[in-house]
N, C-alpha and C. Protein backbone atom coordinates (compact mmCIF):
# COMPACT_ATOMS: atom_id res chain seq x y z
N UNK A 1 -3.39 -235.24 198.03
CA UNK A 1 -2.98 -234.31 199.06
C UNK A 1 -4.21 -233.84 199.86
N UNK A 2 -4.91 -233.49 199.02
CA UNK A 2 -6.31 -233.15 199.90
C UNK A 2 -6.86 -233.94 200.74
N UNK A 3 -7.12 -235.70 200.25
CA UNK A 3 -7.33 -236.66 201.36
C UNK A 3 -6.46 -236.52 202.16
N UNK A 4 -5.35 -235.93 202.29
CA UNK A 4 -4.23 -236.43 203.54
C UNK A 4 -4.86 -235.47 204.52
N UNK A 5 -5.34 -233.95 203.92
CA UNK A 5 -4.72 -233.18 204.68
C UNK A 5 -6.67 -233.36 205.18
N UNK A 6 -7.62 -234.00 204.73
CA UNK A 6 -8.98 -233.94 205.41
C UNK A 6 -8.95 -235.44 206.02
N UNK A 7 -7.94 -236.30 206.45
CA UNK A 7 -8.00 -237.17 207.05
C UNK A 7 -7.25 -236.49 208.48
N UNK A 8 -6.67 -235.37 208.47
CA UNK A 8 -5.38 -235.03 209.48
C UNK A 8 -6.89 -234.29 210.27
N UNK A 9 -7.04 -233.47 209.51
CA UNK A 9 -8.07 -232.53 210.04
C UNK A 9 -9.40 -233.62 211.05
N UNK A 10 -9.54 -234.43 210.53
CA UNK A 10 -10.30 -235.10 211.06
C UNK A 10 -10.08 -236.06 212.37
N UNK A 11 -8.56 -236.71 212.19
CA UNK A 11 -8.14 -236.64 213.41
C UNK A 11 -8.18 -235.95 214.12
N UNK A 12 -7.81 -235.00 214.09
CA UNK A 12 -7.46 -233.62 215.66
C UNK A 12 -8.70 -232.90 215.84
N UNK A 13 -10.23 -233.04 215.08
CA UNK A 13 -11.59 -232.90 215.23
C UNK A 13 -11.69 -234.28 216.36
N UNK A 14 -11.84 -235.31 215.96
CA UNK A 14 -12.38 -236.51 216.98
C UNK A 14 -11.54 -236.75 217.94
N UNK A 15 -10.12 -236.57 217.47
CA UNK A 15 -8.90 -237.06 218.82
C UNK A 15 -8.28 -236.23 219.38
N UNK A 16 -8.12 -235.21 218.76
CA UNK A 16 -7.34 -234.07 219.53
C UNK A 16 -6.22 -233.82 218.85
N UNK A 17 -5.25 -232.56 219.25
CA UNK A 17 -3.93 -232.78 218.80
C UNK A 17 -3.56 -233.38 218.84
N UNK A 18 -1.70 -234.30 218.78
CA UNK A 18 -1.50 -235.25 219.13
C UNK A 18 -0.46 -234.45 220.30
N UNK A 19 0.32 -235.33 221.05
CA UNK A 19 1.32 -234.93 222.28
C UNK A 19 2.40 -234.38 221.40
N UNK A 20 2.63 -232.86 221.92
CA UNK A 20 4.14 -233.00 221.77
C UNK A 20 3.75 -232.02 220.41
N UNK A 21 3.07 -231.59 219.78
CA UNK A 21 2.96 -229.95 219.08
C UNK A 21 1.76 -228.92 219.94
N UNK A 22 2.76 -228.08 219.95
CA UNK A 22 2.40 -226.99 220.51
C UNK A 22 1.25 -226.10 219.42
N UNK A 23 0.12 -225.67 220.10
CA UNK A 23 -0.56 -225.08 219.32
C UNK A 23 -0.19 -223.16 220.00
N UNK A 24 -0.09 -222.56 218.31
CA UNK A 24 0.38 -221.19 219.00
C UNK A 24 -1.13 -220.82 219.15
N UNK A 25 -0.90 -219.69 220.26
CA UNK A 25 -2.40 -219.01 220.68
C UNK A 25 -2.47 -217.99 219.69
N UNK A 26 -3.53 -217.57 219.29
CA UNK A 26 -4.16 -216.81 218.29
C UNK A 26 -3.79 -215.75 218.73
N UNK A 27 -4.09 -215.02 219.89
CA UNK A 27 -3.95 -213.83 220.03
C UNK A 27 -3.22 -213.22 221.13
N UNK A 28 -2.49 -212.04 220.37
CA UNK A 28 -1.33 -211.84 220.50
C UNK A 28 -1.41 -211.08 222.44
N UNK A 29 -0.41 -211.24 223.47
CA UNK A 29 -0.63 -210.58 224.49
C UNK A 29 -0.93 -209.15 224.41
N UNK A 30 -0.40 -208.30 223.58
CA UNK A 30 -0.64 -206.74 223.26
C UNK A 30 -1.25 -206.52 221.65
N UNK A 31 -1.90 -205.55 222.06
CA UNK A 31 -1.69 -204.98 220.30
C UNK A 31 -0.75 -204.05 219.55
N UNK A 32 -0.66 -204.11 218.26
CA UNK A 32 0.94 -203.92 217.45
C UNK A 32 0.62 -202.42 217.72
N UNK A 33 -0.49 -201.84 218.14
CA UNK A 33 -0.23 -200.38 218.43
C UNK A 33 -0.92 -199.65 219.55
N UNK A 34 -0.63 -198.74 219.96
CA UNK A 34 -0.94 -198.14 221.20
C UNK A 34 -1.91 -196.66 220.20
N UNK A 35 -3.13 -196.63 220.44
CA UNK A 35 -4.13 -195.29 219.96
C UNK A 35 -3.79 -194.30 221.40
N UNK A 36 -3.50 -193.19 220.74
CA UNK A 36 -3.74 -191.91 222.07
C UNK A 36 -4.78 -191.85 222.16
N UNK A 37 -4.92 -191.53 223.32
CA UNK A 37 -6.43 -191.04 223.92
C UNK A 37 -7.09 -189.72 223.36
N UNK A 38 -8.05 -190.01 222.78
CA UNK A 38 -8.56 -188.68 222.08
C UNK A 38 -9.19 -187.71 223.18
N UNK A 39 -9.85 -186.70 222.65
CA UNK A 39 -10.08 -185.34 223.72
C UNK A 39 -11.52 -185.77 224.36
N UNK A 40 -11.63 -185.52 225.54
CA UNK A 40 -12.88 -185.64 225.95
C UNK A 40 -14.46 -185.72 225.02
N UNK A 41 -13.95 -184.51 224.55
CA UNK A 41 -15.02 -184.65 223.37
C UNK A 41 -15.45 -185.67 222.67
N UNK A 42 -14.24 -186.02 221.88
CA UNK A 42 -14.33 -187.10 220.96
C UNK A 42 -14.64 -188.72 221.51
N UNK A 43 -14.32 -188.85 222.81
CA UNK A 43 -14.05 -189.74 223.86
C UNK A 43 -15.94 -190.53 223.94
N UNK A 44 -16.53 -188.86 224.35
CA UNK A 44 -17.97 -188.85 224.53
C UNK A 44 -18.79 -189.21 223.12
N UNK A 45 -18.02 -188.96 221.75
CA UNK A 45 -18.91 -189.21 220.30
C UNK A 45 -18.75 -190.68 220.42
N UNK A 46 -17.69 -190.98 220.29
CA UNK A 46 -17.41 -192.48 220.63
C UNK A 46 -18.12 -193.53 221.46
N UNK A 47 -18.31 -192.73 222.60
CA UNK A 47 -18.83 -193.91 223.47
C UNK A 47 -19.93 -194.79 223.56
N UNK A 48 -20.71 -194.67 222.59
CA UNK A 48 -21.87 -195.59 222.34
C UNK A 48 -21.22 -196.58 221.43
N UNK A 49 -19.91 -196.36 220.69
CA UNK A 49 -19.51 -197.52 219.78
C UNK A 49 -18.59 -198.54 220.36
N UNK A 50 -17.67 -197.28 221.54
CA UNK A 50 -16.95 -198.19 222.95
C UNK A 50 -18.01 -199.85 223.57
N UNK A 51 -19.49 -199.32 223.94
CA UNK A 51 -20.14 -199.37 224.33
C UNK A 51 -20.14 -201.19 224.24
N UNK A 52 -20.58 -200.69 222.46
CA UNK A 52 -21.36 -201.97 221.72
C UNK A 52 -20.04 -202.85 221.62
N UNK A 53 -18.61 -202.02 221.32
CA UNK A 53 -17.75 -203.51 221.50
C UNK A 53 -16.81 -203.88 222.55
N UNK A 54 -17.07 -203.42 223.53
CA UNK A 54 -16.92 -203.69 224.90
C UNK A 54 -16.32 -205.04 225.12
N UNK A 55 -17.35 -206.32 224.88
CA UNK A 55 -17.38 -207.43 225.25
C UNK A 55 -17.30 -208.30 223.67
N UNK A 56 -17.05 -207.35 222.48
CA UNK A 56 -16.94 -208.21 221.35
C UNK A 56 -15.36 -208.77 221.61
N UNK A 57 -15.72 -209.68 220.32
CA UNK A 57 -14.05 -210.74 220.05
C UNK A 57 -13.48 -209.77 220.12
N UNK A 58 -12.19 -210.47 220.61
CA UNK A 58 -10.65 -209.87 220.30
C UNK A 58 -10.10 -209.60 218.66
N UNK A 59 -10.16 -210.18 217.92
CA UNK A 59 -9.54 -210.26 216.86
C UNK A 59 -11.32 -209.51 216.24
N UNK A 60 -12.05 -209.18 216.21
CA UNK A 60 -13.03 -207.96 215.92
C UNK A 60 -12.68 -206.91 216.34
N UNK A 61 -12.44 -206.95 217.65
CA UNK A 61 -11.66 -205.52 217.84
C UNK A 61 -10.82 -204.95 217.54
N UNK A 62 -9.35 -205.69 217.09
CA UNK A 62 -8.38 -206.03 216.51
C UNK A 62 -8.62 -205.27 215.16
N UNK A 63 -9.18 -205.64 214.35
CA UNK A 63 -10.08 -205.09 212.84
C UNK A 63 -10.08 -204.16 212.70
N UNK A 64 -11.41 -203.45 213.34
CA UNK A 64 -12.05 -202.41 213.90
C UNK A 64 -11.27 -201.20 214.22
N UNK A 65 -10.47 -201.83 214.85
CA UNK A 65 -9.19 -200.58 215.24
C UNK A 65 -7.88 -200.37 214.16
N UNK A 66 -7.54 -201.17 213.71
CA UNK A 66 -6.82 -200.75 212.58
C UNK A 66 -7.65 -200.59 211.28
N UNK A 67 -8.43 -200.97 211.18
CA UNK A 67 -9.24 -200.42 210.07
C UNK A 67 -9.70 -198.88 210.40
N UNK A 68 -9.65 -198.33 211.08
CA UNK A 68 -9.67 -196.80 211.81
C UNK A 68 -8.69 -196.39 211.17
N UNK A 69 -7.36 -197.05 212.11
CA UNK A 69 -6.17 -196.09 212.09
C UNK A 69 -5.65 -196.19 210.82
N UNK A 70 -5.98 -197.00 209.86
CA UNK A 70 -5.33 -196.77 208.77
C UNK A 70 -6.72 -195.91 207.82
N UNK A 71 -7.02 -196.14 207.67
CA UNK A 71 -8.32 -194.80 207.05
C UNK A 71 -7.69 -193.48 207.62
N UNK A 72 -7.42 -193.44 208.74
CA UNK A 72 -6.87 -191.66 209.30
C UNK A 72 -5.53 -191.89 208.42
N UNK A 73 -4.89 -192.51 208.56
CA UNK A 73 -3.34 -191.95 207.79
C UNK A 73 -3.68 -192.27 206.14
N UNK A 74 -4.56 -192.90 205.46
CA UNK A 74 -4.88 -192.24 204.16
C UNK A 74 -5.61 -190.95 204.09
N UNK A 75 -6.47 -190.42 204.91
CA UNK A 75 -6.76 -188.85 205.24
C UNK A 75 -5.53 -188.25 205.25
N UNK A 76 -4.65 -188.31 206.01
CA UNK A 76 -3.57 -187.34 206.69
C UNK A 76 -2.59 -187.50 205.10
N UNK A 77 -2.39 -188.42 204.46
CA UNK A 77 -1.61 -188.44 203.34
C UNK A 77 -0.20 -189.39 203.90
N UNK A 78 -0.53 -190.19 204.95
CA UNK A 78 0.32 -190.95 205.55
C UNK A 78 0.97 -192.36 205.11
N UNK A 79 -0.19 -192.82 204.57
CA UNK A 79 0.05 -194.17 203.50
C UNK A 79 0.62 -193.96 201.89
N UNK A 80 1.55 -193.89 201.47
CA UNK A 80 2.32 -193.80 200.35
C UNK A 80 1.67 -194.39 199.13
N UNK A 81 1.26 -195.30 199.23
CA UNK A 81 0.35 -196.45 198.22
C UNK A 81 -1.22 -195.76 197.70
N UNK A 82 -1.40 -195.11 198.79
CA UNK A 82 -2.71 -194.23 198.12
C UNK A 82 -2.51 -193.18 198.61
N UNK A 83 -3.70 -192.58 197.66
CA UNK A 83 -3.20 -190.79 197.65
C UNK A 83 -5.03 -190.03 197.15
N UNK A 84 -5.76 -189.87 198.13
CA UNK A 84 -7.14 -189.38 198.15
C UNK A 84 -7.20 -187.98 197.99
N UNK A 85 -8.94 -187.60 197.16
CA UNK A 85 -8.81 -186.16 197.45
C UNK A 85 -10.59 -186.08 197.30
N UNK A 86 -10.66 -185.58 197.73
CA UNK A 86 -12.29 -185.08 197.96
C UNK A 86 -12.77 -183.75 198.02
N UNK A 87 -13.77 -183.76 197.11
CA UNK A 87 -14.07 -182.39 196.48
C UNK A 87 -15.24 -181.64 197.44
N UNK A 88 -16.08 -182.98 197.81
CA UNK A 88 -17.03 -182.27 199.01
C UNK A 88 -17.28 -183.71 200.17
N UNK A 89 -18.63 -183.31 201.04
CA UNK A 89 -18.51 -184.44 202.09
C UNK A 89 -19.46 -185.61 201.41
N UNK A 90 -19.45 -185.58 200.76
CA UNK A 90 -20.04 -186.48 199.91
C UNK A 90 -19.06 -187.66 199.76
N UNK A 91 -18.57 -187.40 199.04
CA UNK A 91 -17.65 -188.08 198.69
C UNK A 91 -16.40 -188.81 199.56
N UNK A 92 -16.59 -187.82 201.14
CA UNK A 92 -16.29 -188.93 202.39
C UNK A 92 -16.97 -189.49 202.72
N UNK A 93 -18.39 -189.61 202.38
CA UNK A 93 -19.15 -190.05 203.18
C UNK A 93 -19.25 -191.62 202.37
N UNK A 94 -18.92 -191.11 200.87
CA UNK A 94 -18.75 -192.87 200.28
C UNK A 94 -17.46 -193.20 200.60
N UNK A 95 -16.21 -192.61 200.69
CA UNK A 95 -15.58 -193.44 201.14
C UNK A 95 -15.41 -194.35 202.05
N UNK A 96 -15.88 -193.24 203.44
CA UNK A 96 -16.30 -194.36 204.97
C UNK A 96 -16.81 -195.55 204.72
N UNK A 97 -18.13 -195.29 203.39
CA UNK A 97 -18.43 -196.28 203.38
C UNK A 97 -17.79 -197.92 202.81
N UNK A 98 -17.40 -197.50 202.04
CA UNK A 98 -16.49 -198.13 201.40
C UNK A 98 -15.69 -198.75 202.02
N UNK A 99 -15.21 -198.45 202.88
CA UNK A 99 -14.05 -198.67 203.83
C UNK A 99 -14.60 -199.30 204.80
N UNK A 100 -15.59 -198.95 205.51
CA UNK A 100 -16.16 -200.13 206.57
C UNK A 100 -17.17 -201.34 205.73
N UNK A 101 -17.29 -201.27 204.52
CA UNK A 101 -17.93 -202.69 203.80
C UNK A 101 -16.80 -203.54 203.36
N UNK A 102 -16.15 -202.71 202.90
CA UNK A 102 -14.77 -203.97 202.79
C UNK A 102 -14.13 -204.48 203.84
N UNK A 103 -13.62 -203.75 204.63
CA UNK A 103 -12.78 -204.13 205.75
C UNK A 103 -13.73 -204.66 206.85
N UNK A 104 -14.67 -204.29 207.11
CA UNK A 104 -15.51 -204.66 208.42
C UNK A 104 -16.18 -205.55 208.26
N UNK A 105 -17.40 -205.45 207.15
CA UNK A 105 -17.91 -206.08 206.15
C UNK A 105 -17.66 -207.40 205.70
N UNK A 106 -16.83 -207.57 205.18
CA UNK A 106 -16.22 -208.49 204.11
C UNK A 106 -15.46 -209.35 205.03
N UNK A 107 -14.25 -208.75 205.49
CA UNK A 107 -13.09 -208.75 205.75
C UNK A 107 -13.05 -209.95 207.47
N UNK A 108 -13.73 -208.95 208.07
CA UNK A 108 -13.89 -209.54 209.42
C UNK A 108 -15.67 -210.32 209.61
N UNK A 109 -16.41 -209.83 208.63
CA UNK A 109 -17.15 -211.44 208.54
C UNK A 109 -18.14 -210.74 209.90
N UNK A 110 -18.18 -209.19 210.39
CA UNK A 110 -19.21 -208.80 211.11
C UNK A 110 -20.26 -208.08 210.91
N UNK A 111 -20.86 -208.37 209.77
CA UNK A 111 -22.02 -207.85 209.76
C UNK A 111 -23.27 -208.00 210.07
N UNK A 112 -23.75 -207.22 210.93
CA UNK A 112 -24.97 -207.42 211.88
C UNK A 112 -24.77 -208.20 213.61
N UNK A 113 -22.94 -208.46 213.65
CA UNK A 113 -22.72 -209.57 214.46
C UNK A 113 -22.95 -208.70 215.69
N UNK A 114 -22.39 -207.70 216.07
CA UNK A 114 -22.84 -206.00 216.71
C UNK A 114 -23.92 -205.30 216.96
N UNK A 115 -25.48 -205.20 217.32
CA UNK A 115 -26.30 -204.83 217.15
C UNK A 115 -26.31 -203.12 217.09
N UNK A 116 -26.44 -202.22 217.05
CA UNK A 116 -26.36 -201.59 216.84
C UNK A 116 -24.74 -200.21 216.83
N UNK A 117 -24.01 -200.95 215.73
CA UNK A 117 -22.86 -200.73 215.65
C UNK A 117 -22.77 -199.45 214.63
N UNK A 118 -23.92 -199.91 213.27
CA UNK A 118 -23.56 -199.10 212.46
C UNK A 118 -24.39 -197.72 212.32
N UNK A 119 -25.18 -197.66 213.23
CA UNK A 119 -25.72 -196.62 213.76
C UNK A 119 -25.06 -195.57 214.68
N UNK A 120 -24.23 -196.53 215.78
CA UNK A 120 -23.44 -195.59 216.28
C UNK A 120 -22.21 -194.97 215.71
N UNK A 121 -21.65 -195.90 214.68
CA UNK A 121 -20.63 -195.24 214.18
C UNK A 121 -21.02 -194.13 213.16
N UNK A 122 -21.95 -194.48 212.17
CA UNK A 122 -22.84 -193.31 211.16
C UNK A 122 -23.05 -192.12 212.10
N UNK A 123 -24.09 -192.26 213.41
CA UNK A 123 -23.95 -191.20 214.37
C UNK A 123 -22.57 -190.09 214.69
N UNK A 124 -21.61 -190.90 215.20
CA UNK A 124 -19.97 -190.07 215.06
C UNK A 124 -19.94 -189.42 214.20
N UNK A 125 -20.07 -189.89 212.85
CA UNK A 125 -19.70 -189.14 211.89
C UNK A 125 -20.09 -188.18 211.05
N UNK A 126 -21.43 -188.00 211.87
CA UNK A 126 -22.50 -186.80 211.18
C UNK A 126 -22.37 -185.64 211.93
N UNK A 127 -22.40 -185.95 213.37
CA UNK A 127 -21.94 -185.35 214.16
C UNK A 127 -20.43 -184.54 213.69
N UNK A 128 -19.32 -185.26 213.52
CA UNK A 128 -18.07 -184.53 212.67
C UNK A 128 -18.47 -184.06 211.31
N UNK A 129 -19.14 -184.95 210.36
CA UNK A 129 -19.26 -184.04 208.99
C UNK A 129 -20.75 -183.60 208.71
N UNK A 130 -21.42 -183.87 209.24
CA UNK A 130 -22.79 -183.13 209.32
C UNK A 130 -23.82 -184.17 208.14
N UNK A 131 -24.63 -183.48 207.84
CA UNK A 131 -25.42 -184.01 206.68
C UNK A 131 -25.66 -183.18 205.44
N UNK A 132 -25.14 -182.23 205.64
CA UNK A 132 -25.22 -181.05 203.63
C UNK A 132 -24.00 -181.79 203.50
N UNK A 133 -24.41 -181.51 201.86
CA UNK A 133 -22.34 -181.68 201.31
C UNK A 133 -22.79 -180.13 200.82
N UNK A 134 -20.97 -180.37 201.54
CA UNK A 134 -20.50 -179.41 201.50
C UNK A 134 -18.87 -179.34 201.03
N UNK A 135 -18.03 -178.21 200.87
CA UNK A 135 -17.15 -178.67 200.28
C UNK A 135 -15.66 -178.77 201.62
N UNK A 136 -15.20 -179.85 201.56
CA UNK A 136 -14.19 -180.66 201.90
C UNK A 136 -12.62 -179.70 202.38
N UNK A 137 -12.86 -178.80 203.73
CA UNK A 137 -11.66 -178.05 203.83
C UNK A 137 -10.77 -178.89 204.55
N UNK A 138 -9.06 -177.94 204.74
CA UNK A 138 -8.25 -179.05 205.91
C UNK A 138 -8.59 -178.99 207.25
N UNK A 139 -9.50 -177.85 207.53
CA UNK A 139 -9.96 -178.19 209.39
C UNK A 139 -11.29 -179.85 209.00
N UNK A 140 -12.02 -179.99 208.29
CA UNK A 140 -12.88 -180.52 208.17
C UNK A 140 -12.47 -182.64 208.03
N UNK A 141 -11.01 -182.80 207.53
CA UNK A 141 -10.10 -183.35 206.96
C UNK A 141 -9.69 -183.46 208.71
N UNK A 142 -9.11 -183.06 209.00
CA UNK A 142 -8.27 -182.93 210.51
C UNK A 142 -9.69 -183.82 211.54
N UNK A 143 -10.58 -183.00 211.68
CA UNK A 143 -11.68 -183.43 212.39
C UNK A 143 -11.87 -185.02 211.94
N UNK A 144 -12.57 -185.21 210.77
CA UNK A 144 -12.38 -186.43 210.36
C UNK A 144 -11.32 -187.18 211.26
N UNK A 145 -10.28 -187.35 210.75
CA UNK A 145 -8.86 -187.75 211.03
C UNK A 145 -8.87 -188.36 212.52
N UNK A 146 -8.95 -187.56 213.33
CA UNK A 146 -9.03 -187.65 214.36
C UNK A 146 -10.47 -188.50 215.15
N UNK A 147 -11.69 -188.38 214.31
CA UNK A 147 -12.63 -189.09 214.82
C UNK A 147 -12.58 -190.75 214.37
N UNK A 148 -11.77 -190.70 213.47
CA UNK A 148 -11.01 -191.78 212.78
C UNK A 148 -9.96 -193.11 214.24
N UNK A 149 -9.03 -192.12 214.57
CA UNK A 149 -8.21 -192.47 215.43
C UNK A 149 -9.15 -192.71 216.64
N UNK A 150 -10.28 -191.92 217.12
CA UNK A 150 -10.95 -192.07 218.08
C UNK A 150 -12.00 -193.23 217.71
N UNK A 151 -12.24 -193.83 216.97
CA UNK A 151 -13.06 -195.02 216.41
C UNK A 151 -11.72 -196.27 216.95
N UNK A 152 -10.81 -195.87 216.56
CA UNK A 152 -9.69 -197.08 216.54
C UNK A 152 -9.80 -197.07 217.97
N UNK A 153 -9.61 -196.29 218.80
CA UNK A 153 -9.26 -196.03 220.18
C UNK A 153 -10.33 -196.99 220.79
N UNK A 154 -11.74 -196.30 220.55
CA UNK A 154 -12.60 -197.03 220.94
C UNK A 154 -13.04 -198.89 220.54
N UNK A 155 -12.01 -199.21 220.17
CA UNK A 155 -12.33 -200.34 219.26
C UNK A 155 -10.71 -201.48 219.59
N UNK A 156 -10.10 -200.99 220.59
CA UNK A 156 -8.97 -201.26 220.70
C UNK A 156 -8.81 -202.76 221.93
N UNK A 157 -8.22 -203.76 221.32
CA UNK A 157 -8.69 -204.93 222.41
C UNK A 157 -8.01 -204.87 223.34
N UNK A 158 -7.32 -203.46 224.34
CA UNK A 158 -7.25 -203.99 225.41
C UNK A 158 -7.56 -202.52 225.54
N UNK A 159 -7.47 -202.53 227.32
CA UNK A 159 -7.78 -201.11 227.92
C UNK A 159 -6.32 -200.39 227.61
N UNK A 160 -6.57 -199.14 227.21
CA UNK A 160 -5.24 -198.37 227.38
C UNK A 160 -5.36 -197.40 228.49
């Protein structure tokens, strides 16, 4: 089976498809979600990360942005399957991490592909949670949340 399927592959490398299958296009005309526009404010923390993926892939951006929006709805208590709690900012601050090495990291295969990506996003977020730990209230949770959605926003492959 394997020779069949690295002799097929090798055809449509040297010869092309053949006539008559349609290849589907990768990427999709819209994306499966529409981000609100965050507040001016947040608009402006963002915009150096807008910045850097401006002109990145589609399907990086694609990532990027739901890897946001779903990090905010495990904050908000929105995802059913997990259920977080954090005692100070510490302990968001490993999660973020966590969350952009797997998913960004790993996942989408961009690391370092961005030049200064993870600076601007670390930047956002010090800016929202500062640098003491400190302990973890629901205005602090909300803020997060929202700089969360404003990462997705900014990271979103088309203009909204």
């Amino acid at each position: 089976m394997r020779q069949l399927i690295a002799v097929a592959l090798l055809y449509i490398v040297f010869v092309g498809v053949p006539k008559g299958i349609t290849i589907p296009t990768p990427i999709p005309a819209t994306p499966d979600r529409v981000v609100p526009m965050p507040s001016a404010a947040l608009r402006e923390q963002v915009a150096p990360v807008a910045s850097i993926l401006k002109d990145a892939e589609y399907l990086d951006r694609a990532i990027f942005a739901e890897l946001w929006l779903r990090c905010a709805e495990v904050i908000d208590g929105e995802d059913d399957s997990v259920e977080v709690h954090f005692e100070n900012t510490l302990g968001l601050r490993l999660y973020t991490a966590s969350v952009a090495n797997i998913a960004w990291n790993r996942l989408a295969n961009a690391t370092g592909k961005y030049r200064g990506l993870d600076a601007a996003i670390e930047d956002a977020f010090m800016q929202t949670i500062g640098t003491d730990v400190k302990p973890v209230s629901d205005d602090l949770l909300r803020d997060y949340s929202e700089l969360c959605r404003a990462l997705a926003w900014a990271g979103m492959p088309t203009d909204q």
